[in-house]
N, C-alpha and C. Protein backbone atom coordinates (compact mmCIF):
# COMPACT_ATOMS: atom_id res chain seq x y z
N UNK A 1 184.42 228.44 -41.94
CA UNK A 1 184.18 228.18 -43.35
C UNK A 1 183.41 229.36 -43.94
N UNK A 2 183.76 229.64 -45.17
CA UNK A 2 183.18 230.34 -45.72
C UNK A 2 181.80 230.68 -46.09
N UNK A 3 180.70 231.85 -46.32
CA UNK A 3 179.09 231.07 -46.66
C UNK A 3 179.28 231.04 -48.06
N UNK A 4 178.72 230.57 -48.73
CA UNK A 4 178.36 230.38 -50.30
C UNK A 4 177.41 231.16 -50.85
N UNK A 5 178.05 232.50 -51.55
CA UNK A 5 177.52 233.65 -52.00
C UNK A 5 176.64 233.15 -53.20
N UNK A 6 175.46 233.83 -53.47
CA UNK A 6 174.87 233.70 -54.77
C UNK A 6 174.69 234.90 -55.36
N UNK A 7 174.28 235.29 -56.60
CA UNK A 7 173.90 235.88 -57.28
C UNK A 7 172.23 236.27 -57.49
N UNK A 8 172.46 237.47 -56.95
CA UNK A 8 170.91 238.44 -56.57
C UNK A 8 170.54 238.18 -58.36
N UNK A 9 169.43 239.03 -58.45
CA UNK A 9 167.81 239.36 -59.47
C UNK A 9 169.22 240.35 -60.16
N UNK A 10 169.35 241.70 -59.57
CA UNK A 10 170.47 242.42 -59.63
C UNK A 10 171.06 242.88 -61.00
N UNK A 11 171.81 241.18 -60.04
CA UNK A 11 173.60 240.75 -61.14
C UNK A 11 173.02 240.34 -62.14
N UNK A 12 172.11 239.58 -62.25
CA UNK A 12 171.74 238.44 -63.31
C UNK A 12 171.19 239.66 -64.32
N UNK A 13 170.15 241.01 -64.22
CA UNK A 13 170.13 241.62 -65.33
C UNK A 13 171.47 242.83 -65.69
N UNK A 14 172.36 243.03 -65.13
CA UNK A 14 173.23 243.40 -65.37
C UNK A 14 174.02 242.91 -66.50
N UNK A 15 174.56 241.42 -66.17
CA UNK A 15 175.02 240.51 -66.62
C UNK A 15 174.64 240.36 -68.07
N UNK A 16 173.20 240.67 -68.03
CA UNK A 16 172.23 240.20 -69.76
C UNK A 16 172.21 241.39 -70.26
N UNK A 17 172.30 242.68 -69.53
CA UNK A 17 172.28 243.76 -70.36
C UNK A 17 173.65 243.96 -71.01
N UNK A 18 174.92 243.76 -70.26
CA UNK A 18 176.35 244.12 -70.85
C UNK A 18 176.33 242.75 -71.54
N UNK A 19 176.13 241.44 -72.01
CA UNK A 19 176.16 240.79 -72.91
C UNK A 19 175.00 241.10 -74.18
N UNK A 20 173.81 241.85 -74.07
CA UNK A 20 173.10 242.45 -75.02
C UNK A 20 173.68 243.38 -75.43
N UNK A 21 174.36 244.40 -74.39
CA UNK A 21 174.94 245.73 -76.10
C UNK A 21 176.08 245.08 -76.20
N UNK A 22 177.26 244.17 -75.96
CA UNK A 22 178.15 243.87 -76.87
C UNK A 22 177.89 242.98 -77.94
N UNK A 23 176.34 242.47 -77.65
CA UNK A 23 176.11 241.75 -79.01
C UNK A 23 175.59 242.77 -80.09
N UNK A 24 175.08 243.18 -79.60
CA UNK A 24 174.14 244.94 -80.15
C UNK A 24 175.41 245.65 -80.86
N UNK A 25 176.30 245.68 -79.88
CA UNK A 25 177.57 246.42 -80.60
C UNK A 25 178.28 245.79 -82.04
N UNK A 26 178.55 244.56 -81.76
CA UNK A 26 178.55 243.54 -82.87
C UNK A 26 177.92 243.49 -83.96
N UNK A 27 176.45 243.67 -84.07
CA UNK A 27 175.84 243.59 -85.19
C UNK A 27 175.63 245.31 -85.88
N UNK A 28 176.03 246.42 -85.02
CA UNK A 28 175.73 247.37 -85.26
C UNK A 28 174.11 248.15 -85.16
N UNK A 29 174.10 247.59 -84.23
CA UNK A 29 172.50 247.73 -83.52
C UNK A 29 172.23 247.57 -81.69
N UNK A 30 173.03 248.52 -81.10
CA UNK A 30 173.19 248.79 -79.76
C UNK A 30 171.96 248.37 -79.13
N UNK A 31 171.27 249.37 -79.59
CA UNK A 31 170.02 249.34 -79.03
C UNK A 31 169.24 247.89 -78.66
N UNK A 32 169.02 247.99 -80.24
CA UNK A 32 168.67 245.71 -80.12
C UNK A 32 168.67 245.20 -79.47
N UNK A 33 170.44 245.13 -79.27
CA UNK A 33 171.36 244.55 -78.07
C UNK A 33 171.00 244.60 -77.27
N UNK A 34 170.83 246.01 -76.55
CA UNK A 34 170.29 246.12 -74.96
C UNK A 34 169.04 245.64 -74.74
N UNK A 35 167.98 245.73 -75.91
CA UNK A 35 166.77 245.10 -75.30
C UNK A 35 166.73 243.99 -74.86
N UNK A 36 167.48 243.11 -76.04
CA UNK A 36 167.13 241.82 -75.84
C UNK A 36 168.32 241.38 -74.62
N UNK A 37 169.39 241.94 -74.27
CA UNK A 37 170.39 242.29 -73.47
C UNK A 37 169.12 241.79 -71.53
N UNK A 38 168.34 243.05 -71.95
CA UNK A 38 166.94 243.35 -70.92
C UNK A 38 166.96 242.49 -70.58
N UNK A 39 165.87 241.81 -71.49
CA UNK A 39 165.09 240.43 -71.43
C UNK A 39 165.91 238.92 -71.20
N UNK A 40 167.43 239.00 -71.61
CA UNK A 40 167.72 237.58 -71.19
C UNK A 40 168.85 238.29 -69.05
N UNK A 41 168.86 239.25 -69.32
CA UNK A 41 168.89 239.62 -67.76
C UNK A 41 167.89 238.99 -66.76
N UNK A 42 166.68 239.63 -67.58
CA UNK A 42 165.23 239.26 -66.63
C UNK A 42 165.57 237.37 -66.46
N UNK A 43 165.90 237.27 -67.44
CA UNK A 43 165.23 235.58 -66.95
C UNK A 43 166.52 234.93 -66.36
N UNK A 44 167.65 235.67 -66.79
CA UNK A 44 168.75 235.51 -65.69
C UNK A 44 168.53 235.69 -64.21
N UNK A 45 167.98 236.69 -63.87
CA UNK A 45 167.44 237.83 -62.82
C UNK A 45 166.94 236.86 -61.70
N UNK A 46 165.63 236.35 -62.42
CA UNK A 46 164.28 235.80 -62.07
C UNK A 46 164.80 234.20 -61.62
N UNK A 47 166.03 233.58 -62.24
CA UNK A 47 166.25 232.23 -62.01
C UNK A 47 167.29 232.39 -60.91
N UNK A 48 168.27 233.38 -60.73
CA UNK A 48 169.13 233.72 -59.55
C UNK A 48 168.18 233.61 -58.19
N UNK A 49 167.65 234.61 -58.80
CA UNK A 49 166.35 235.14 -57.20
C UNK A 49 166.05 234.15 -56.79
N UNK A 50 165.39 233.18 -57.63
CA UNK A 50 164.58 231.86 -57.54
C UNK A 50 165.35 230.94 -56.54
N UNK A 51 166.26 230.80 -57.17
CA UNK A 51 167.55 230.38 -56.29
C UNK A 51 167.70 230.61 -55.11
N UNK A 52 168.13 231.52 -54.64
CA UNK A 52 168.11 231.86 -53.54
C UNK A 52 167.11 231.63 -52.14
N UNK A 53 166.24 231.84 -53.02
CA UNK A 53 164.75 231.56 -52.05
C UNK A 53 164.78 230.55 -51.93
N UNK A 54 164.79 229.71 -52.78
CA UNK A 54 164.32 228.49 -52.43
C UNK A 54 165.42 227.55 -51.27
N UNK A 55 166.73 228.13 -51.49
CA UNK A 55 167.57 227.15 -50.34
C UNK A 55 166.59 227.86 -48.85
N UNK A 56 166.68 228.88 -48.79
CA UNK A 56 166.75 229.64 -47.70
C UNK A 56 165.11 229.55 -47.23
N UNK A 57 164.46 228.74 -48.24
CA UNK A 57 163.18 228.04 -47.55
C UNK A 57 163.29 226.80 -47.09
N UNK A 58 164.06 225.94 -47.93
CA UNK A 58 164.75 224.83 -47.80
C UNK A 58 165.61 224.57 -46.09
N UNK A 59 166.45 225.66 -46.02
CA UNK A 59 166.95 225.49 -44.63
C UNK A 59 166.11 225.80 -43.48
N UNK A 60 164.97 226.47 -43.40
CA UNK A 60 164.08 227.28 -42.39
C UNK A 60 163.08 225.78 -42.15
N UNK A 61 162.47 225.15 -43.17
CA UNK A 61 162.01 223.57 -43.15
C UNK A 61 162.71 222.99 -42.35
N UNK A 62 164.02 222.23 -42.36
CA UNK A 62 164.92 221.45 -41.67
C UNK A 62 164.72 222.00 -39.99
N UNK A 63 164.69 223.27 -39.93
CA UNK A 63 164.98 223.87 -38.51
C UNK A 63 163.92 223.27 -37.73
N UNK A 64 162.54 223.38 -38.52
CA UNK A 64 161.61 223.29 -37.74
C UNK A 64 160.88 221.67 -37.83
């Protein structure tokens, strides 16, 4: 069976930056875009990561 991939800190500000400049691009304010692009990455970022950790504390508990 397959493992069940997640999404790193990474992807998640990647993800918020290319949806910030096409909104940025949209309004005619790139820049904007990318900041705030930044910032909803980060909390994309920060809730992926979060994620992750926590199964992989979650399974190390059970073991022991």
């Amino acid at each position: 069976m397959a493992e069940k991939r997640t999404m790193n800190a990474g992807t998640g500000i990647a993800i918020g930056v290319a949806i910030g400049v096409a909104i940025g691009a949209a309004m005619d304010e790139i820049a904007l875009g990318a900041a705030l692009g930044v910032a909803l990455g980060a909390a994309f970022g920060a809730g992926f990561g979060r994620r992750g950790k926590d199964k992989s504390d979650d399974k190390r508990n059970e073991d022991e």
